[in-house]
Protein backbone atom coordinates (compact mmCIF):
# COMPACT_ATOMS: atom_id res chain seq x y z
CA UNK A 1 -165.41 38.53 73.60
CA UNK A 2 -168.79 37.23 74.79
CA UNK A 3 -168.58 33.43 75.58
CA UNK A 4 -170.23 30.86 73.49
CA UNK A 5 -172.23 27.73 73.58
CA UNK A 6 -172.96 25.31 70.49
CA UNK A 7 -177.08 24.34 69.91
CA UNK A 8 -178.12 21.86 67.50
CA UNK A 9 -181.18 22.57 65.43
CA UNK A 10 -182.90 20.21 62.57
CA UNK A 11 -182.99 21.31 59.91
CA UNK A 12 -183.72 19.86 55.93
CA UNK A 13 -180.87 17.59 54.95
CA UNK A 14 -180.09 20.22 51.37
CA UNK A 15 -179.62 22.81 53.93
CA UNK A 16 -177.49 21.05 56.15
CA UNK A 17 -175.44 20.06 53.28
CA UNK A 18 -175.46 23.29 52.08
CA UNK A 19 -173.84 24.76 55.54
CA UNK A 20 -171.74 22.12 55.89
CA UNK A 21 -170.01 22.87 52.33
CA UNK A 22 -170.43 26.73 53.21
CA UNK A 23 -166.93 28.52 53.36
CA UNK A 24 -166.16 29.56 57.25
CA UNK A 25 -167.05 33.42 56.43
CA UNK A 26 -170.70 32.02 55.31
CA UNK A 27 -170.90 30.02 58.31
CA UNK A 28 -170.02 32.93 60.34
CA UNK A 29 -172.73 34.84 58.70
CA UNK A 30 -175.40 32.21 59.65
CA UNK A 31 -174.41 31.84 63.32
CA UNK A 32 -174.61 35.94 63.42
CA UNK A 33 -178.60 35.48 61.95
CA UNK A 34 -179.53 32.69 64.11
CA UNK A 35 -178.05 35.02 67.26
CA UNK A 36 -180.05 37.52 66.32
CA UNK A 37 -183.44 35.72 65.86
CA UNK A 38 -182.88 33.63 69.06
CA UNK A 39 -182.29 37.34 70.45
CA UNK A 40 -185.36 38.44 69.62
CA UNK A 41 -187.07 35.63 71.19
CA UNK A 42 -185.11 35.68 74.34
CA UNK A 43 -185.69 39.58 74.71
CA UNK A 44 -188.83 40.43 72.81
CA UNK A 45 -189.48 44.10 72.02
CA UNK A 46 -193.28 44.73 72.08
CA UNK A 47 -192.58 48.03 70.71
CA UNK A 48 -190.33 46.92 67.89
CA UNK A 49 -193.32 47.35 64.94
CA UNK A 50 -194.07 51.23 66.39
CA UNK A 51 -189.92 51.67 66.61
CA UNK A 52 -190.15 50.18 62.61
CA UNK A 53 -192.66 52.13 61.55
CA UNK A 54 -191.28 55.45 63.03
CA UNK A 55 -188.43 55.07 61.08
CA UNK A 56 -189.67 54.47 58.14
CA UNK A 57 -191.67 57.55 58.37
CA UNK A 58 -189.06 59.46 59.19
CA UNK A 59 -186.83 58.05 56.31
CA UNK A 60 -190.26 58.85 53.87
CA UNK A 61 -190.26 62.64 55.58
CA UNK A 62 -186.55 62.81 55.18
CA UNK A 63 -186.58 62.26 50.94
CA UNK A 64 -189.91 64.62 50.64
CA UNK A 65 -192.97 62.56 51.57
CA UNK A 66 -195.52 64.98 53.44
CA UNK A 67 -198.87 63.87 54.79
CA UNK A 68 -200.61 65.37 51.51
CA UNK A 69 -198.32 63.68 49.14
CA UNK A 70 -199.44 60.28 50.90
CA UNK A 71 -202.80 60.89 50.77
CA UNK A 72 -203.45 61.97 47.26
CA UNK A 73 -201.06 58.47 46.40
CA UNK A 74 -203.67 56.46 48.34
CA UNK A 75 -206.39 58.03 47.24
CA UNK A 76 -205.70 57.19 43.59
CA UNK A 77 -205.18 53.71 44.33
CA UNK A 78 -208.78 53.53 45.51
């Protein structure tokens, strides 16, 4: 198990309440998001928007979206 260390960050007092009165599986769940955004700050991806954006082209390919489909949908929006 990867060793931990506690932070303290300020926050409004509603939410602090609110995590507080949180049950220990939604507290869990809110140390697991604030890992992962302090991640992402500590080891920053500059390719992480291309990465995104491959995938959801891929996922658009995968369920039938070709380069003509697309093009005829943004050309009636105009």
């Amino acid at each position: 198990m990867t060793q931990q260390a506690a932070i303290t960050i300020s926050v409004p007092p509603e939410l602090a309440a609110a995590y507080d009165n949180a049950s220990p599986e939604d507290k869990y769940k809110v140390q697991v998001w604030v890992s992962i955004l302090l991640n992402d700050i500590a080891h920053p991806d500059p390719d992480r928007l291309t990465k995104l954006m491959d995938k959801i082209s891929e996922e658009a390919q995968a369920k039938g979206l070709t380069p003509e489909i697309l093009a005829e949908t943004l050309a009636d929006d105009e």
